[in-house]
PDB file of N, CA and C in Angstrom:
ATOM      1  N   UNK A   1      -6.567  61.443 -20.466  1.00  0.00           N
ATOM      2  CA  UNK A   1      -6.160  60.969 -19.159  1.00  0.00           C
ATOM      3  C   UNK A   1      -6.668  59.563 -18.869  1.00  0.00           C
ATOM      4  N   UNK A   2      -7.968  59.402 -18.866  1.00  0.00           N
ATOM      5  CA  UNK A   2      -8.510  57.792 -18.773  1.00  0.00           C
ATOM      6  C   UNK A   2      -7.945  57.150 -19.784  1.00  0.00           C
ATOM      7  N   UNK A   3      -7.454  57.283 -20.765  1.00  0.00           N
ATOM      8  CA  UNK A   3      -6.659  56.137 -21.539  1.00  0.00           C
ATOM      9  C   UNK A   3      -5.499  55.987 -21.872  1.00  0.00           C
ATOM     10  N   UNK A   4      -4.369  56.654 -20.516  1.00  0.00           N
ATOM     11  CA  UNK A   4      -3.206  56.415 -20.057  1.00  0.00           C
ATOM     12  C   UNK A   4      -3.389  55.688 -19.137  1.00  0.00           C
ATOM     13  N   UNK A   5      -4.468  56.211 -18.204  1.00  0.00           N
ATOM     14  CA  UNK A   5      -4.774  55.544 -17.174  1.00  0.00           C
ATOM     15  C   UNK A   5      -4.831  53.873 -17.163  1.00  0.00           C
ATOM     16  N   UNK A   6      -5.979  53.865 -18.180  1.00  0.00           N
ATOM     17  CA  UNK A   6      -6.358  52.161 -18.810  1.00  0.00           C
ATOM     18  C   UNK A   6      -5.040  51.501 -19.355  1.00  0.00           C
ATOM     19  N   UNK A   7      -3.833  52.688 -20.119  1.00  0.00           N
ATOM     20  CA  UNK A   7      -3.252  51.761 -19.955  1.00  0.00           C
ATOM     21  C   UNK A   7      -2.010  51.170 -19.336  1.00  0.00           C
ATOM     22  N   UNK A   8      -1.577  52.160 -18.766  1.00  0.00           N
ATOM     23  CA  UNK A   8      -0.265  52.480 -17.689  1.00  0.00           C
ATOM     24  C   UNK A   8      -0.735  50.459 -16.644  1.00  0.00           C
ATOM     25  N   UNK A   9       0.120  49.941 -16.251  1.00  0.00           N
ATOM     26  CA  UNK A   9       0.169  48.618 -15.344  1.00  0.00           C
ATOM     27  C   UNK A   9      -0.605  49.024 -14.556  1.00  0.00           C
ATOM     28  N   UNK A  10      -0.859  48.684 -13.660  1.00  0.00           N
ATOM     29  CA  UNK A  10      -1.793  48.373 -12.224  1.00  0.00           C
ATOM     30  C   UNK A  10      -0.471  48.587 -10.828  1.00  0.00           C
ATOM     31  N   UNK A  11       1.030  48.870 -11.310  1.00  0.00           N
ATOM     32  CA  UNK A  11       1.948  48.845 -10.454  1.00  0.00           C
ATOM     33  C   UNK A  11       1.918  50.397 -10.330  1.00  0.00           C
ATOM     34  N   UNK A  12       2.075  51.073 -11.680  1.00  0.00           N
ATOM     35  CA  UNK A  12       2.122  52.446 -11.480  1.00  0.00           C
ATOM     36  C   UNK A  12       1.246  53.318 -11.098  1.00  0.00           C
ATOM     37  N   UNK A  13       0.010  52.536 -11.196  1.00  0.00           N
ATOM     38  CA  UNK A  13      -1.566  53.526 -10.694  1.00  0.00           C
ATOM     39  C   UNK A  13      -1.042  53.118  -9.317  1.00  0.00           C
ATOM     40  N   UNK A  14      -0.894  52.507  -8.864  1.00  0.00           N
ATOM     41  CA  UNK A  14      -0.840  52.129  -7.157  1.00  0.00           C
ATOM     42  C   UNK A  14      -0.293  53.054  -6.597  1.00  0.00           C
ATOM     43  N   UNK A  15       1.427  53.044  -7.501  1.00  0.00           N
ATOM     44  CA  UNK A  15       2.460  53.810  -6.720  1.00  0.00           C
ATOM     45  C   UNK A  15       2.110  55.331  -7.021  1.00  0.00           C
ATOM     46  N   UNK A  16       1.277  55.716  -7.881  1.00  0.00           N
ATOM     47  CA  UNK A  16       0.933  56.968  -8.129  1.00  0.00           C
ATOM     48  C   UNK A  16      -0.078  57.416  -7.271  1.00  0.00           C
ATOM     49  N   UNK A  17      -0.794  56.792  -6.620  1.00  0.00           N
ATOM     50  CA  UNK A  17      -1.946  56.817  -5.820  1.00  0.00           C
ATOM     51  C   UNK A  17      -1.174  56.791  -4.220  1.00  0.00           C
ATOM     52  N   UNK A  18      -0.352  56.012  -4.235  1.00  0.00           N
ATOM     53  CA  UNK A  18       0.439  55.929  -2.901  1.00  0.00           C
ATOM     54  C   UNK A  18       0.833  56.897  -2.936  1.00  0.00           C
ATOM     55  N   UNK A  19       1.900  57.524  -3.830  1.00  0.00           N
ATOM     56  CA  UNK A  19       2.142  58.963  -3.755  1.00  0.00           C
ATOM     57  C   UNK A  19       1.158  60.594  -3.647  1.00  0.00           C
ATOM     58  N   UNK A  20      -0.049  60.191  -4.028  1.00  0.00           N
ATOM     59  CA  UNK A  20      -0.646  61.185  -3.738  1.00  0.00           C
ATOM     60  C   UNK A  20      -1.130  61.316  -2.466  1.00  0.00           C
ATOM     61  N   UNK A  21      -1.848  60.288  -1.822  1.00  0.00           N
ATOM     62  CA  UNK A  21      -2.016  60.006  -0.838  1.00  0.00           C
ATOM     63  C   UNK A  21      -0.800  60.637   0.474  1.00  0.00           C
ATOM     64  N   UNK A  22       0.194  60.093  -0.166  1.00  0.00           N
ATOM     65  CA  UNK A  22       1.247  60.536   0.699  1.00  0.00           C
ATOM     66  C   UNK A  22       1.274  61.468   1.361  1.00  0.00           C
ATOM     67  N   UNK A  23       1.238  63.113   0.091  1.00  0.00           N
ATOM     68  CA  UNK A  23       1.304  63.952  -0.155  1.00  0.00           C
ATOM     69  C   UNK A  23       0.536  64.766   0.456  1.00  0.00           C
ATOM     70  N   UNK A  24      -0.524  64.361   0.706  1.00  0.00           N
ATOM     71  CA  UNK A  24      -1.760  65.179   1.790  1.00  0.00           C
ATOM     72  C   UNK A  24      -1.558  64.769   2.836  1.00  0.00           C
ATOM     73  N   UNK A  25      -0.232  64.050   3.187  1.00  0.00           N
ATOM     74  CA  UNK A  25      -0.467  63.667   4.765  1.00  0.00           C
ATOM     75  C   UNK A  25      -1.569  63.359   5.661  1.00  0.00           C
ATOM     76  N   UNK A  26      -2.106  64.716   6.988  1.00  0.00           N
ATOM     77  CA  UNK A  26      -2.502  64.346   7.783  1.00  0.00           C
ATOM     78  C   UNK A  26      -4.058  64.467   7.129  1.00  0.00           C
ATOM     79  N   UNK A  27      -4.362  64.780   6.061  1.00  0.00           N
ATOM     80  CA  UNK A  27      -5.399  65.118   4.906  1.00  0.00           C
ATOM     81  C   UNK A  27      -6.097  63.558   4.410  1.00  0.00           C
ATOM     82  N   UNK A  28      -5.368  62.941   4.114  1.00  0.00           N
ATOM     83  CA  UNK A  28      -5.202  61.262   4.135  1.00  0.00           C
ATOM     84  C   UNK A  28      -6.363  60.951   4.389  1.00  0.00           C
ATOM     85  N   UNK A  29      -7.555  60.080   3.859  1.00  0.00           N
ATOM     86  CA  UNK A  29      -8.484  59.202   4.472  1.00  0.00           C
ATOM     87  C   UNK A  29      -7.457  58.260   4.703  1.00  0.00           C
ATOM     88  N   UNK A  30      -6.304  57.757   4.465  1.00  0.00           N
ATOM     89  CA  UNK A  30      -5.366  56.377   4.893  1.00  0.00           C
ATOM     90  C   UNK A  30      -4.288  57.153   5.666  1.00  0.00           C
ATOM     91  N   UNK A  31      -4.557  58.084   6.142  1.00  0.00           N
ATOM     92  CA  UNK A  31      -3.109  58.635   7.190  1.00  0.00           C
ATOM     93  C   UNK A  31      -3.090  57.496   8.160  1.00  0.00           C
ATOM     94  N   UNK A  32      -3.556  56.934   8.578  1.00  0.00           N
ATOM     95  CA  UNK A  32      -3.193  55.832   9.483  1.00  0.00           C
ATOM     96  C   UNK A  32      -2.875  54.323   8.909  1.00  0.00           C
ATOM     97  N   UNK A  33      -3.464  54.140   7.935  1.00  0.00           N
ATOM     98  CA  UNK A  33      -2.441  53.281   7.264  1.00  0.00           C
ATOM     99  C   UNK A  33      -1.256  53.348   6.844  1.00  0.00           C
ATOM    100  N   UNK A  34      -0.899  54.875   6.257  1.00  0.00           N
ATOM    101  CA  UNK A  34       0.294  55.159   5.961  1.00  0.00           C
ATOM    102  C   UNK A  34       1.124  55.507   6.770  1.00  0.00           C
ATOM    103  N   UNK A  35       0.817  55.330   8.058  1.00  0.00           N
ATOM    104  CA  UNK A  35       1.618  55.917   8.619  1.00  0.00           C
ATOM    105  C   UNK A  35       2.576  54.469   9.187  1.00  0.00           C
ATOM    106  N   UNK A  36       1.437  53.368   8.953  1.00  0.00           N
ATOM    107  CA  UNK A  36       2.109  51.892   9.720  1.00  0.00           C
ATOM    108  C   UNK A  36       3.074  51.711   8.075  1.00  0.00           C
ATOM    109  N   UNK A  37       3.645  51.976   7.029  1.00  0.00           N
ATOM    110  CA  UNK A  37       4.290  51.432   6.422  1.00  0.00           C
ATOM    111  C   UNK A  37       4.745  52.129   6.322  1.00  0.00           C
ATOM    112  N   UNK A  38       6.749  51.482   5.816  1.00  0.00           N
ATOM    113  CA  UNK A  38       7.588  51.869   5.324  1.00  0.00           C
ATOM    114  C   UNK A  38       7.330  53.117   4.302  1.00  0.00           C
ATOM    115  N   UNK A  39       8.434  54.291   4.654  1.00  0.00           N
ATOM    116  CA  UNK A  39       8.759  55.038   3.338  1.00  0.00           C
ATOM    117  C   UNK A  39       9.052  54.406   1.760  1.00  0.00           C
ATOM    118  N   UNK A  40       9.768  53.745   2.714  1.00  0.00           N
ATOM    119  CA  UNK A  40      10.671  52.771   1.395  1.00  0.00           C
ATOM    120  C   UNK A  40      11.109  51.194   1.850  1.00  0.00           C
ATOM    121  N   UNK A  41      11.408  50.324   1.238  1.00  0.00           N
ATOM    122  CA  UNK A  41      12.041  49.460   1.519  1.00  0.00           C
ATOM    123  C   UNK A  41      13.258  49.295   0.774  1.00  0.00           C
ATOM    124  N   UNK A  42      14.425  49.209   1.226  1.00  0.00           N
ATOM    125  CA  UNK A  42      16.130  49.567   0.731  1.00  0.00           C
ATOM    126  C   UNK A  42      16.224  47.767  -0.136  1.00  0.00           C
ATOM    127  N   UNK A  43      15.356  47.958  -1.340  1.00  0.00           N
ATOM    128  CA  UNK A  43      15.900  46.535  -1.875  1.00  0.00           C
ATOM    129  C   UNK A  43      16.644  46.988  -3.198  1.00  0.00           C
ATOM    130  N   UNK A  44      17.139  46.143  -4.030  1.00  0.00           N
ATOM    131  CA  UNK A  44      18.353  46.793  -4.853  1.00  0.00           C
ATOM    132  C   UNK A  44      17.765  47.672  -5.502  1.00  0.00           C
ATOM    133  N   UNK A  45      16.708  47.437  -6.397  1.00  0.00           N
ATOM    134  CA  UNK A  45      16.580  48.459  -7.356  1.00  0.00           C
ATOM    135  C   UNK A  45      16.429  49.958  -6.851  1.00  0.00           C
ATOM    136  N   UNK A  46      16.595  49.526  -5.776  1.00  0.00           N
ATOM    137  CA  UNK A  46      16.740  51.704  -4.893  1.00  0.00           C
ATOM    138  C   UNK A  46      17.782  51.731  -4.937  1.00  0.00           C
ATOM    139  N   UNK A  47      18.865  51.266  -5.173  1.00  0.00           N
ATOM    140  CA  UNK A  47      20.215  51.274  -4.959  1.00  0.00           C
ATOM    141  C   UNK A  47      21.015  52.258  -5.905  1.00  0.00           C
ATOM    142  N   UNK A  48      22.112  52.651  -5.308  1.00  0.00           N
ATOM    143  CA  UNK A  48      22.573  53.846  -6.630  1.00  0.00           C
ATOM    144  C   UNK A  48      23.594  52.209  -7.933  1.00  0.00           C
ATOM    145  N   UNK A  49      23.954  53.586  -9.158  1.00  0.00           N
ATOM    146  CA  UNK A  49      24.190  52.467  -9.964  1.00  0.00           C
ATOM    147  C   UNK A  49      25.535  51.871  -9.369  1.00  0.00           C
ATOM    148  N   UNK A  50      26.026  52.684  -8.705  1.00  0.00           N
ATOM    149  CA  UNK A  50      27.405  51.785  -8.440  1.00  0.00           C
ATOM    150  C   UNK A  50      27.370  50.703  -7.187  1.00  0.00           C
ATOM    151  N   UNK A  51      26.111  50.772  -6.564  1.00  0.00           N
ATOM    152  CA  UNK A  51      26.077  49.666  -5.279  1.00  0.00           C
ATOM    153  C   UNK A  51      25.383  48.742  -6.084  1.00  0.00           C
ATOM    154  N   UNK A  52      24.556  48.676  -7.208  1.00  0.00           N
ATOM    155  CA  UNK A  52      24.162  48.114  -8.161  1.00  0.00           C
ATOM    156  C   UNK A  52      25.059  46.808  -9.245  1.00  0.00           C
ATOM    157  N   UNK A  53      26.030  47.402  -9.397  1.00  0.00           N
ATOM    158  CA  UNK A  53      27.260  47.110 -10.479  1.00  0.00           C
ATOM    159  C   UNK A  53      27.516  46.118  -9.164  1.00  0.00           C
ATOM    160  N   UNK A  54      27.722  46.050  -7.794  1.00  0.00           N
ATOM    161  CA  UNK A  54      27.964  44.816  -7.279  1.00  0.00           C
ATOM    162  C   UNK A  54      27.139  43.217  -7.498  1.00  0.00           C
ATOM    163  N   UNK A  55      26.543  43.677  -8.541  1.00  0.00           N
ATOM    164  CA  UNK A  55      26.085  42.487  -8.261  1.00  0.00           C
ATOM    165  C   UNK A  55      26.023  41.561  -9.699  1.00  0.00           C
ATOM    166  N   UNK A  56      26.550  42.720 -10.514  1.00  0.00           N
ATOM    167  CA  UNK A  56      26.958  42.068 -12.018  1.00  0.00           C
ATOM    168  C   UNK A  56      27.408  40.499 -11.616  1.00  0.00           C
ATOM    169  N   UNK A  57      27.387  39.895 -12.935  1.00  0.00           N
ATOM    170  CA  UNK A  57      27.826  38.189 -12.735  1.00  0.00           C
ATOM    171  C   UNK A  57      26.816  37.417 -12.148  1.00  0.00           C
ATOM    172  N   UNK A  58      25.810  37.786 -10.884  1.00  0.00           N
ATOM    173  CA  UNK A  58      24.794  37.247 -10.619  1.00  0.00           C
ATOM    174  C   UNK A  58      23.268  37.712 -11.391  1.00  0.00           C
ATOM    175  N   UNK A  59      22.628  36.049 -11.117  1.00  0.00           N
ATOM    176  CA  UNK A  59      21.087  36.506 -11.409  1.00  0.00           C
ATOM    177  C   UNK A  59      20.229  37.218 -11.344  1.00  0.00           C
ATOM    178  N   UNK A  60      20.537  37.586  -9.925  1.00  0.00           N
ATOM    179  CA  UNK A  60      19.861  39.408  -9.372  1.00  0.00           C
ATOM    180  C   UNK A  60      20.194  40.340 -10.307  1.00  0.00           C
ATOM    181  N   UNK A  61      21.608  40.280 -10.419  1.00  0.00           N
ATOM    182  CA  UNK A  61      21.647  41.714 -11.766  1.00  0.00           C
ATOM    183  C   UNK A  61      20.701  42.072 -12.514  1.00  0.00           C
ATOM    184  N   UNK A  62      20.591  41.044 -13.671  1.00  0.00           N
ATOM    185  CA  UNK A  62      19.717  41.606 -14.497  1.00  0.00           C
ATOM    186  C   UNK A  62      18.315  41.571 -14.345  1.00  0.00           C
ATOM    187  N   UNK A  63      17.918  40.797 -13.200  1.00  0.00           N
ATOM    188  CA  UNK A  63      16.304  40.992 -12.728  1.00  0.00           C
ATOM    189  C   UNK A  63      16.096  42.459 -12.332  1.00  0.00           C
ATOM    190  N   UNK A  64      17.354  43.005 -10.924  1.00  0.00           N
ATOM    191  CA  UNK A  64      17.413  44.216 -10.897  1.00  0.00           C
ATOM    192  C   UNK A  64      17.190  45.477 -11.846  1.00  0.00           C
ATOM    193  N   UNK A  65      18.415  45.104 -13.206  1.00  0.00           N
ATOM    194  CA  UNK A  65      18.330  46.042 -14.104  1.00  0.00           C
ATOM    195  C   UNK A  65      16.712  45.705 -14.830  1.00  0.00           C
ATOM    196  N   UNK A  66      16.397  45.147 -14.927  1.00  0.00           N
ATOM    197  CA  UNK A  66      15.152  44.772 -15.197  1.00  0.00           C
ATOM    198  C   UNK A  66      13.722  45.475 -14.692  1.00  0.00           C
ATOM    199  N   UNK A  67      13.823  45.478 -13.313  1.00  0.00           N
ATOM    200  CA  UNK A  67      13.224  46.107 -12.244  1.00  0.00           C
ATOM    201  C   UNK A  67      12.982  47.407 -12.859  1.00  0.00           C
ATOM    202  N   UNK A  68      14.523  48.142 -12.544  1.00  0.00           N
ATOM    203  CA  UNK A  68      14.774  49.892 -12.773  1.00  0.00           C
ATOM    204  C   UNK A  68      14.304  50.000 -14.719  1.00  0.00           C
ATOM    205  N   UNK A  69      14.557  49.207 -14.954  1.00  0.00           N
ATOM    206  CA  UNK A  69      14.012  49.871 -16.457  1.00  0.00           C
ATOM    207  C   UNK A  69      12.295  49.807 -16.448  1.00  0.00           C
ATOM    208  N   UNK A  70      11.482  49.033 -15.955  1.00  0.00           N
ATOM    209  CA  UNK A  70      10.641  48.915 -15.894  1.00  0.00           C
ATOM    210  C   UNK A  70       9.570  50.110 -15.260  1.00  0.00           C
ATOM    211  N   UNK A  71      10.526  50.070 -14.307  1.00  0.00           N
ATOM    212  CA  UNK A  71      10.132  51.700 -13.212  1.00  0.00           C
ATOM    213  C   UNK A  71      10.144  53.042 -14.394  1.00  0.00           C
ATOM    214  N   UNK A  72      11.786  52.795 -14.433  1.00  0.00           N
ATOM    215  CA  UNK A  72      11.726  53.944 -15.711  1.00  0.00           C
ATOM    216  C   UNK A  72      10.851  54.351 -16.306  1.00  0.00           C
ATOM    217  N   UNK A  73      10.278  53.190 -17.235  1.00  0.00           N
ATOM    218  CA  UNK A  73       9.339  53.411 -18.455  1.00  0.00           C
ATOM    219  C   UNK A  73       7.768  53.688 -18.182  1.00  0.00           C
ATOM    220  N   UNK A  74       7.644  53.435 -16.809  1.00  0.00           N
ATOM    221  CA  UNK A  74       6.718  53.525 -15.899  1.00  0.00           C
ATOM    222  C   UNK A  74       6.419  55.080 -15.844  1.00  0.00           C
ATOM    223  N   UNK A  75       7.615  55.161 -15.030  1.00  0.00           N
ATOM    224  CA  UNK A  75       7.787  56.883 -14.883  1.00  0.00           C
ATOM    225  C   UNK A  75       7.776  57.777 -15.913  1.00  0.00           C
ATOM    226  N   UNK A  76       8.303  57.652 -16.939  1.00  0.00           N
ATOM    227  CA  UNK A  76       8.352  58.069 -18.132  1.00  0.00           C
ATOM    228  C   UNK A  76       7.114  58.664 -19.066  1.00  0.00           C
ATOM    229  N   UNK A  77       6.323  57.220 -19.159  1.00  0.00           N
ATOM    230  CA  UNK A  77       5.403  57.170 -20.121  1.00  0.00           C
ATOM    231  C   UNK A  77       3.968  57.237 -19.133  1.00  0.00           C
ATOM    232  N   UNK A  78       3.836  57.348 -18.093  1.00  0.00           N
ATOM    233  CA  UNK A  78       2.657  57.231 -17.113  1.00  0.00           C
ATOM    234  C   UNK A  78       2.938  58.301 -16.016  1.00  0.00           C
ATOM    235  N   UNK A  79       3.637  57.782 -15.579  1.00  0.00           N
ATOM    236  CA  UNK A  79       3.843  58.477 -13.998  1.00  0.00           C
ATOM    237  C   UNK A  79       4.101  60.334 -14.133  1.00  0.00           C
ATOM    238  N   UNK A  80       5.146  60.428 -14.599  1.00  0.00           N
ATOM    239  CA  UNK A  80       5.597  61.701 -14.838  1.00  0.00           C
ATOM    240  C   UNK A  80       4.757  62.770 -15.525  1.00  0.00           C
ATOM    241  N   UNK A  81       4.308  62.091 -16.984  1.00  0.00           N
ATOM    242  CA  UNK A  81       2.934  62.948 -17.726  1.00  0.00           C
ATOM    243  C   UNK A  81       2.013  62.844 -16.998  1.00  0.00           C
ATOM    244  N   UNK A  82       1.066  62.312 -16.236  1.00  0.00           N
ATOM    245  CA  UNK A  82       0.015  62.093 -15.465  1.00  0.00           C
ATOM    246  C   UNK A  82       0.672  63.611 -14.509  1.00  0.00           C
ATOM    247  N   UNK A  83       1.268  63.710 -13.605  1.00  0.00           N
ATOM    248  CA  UNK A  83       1.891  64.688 -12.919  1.00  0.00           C
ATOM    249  C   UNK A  83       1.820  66.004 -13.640  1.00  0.00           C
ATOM    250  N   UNK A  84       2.284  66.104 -14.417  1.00  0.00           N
ATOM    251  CA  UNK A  84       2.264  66.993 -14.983  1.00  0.00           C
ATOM    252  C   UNK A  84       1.309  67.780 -15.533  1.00  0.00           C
ATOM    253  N   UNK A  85      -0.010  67.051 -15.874  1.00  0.00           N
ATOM    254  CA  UNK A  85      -0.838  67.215 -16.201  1.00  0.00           C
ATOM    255  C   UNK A  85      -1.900  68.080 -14.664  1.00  0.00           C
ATOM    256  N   UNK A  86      -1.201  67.340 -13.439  1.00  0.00           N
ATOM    257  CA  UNK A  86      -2.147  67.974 -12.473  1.00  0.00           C
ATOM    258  C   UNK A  86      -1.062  68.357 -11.377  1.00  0.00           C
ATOM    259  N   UNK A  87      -0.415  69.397 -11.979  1.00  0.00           N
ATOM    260  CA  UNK A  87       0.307  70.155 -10.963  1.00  0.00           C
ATOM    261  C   UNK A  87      -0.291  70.532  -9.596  1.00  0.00           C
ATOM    262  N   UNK A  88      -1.306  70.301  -9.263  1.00  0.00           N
ATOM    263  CA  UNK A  88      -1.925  71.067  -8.236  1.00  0.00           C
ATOM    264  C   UNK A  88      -2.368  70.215  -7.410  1.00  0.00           C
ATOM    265  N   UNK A  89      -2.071  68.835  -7.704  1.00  0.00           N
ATOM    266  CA  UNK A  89      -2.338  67.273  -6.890  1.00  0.00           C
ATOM    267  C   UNK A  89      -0.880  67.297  -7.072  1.00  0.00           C
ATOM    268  N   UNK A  90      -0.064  67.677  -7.977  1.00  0.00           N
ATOM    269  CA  UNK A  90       1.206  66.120  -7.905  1.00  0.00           C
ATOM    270  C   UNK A  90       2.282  67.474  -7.850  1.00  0.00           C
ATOM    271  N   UNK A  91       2.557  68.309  -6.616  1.00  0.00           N
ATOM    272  CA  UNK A  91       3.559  68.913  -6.978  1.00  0.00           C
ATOM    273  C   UNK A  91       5.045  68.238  -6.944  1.00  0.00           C
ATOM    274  N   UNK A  92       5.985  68.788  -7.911  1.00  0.00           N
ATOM    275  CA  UNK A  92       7.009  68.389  -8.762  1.00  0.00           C
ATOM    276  C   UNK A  92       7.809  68.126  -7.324  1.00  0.00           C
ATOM    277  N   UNK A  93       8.038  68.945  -6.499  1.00  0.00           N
ATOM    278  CA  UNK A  93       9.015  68.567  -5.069  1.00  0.00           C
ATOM    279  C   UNK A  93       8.493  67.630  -4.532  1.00  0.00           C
ATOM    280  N   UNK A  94       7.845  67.010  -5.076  1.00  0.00           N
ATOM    281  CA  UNK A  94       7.043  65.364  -4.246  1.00  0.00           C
ATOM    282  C   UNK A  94       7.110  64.592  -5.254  1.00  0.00           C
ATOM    283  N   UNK A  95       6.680  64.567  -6.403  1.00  0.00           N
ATOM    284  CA  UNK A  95       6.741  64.032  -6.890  1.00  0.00           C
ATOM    285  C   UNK A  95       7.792  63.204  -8.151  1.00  0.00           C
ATOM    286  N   UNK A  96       8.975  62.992  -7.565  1.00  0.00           N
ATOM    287  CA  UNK A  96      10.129  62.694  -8.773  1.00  0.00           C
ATOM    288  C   UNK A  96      10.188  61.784  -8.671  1.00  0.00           C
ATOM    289  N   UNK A  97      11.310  61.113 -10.127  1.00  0.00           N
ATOM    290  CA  UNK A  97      11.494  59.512 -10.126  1.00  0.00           C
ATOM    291  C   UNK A  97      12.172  58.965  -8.857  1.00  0.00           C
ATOM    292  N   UNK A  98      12.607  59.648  -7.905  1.00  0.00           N
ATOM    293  CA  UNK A  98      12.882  58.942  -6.726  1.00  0.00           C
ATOM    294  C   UNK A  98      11.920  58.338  -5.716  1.00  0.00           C
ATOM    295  N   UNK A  99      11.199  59.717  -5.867  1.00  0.00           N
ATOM    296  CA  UNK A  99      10.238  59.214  -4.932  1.00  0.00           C
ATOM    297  C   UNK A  99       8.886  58.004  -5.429  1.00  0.00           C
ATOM    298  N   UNK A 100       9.286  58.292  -6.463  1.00  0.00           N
ATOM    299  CA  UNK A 100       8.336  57.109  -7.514  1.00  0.00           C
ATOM    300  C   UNK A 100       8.620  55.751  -6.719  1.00  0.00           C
ATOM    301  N   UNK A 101      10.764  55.389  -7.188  1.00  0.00           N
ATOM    302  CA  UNK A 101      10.977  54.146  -6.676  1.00  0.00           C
ATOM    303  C   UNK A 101      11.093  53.631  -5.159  1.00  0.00           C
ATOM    304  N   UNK A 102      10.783  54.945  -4.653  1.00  0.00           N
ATOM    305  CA  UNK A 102      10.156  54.298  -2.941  1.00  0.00           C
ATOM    306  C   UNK A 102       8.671  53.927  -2.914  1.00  0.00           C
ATOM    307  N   UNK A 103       7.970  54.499  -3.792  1.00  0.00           N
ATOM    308  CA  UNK A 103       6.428  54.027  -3.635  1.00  0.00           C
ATOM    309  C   UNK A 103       6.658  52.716  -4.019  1.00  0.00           C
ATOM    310  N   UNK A 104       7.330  52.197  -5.185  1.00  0.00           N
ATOM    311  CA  UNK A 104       7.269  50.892  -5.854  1.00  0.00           C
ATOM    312  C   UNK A 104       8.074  49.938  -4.922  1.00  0.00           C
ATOM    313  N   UNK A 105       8.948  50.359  -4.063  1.00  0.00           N
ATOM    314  CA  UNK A 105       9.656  49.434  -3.561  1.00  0.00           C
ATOM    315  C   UNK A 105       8.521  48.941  -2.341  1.00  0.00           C
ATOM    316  N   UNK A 106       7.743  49.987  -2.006  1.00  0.00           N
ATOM    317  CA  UNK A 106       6.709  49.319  -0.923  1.00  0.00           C
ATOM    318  C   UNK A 106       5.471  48.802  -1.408  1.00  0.00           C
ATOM    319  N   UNK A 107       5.406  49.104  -2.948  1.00  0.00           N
ATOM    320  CA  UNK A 107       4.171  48.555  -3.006  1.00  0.00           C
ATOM    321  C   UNK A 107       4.762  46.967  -3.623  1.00  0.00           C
TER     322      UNK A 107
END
């Protein structure tokens, strides 16, 4: 575990930590911080793929697709196994790749 940890980004410990945090709600030593920020912020890479595909031809595109693969591999190789590993902090109805890319869009 500490040497996923060490090596997973510093984006995904955040958003994984934001998410746990979340998760205990009114339990929270930061329930009042969390409560002043966004769920999410609606920037593209939350976007489904077809509100996405609008933006082919521009520069945003592939920063976007860029973005979501990044998340992905995030989720994938860190986020998701970490979860899994502690079902009893990270239950699975809280914790999916969706709700991943709302932690990341606010952090």
């Amino acid at each position: 575990d500490s040497e996923s940890w060490e090596q997973s980004g510093w984006c995904a410990r955040v958003c994984l930590m934001l998410m746990m945090e979340r998760a205990l709600e009114e339990q929270s030593t930061f329930e009042a911080y969390l409560q002043s920020i966004p769920q999410e912020v609606p920037v593209p890479v939350m976007w489904t793929v077809e509100e996405r595909k609008n933006l082919e031809g521009t520069e945003v595109y592939q920063m976007v697709q860029d973005m979501w693969e990044a998340a992905s591999r995030e989720w994938t190789d860190f986020v998701a196994p970490t979860c899994a590993r502690h079902p009893e902090v990270c239950p699975a109805v809280q914790f999916c790749f969706e709700k991943y890319l709302a932690a990341r869009s606010v952090v």
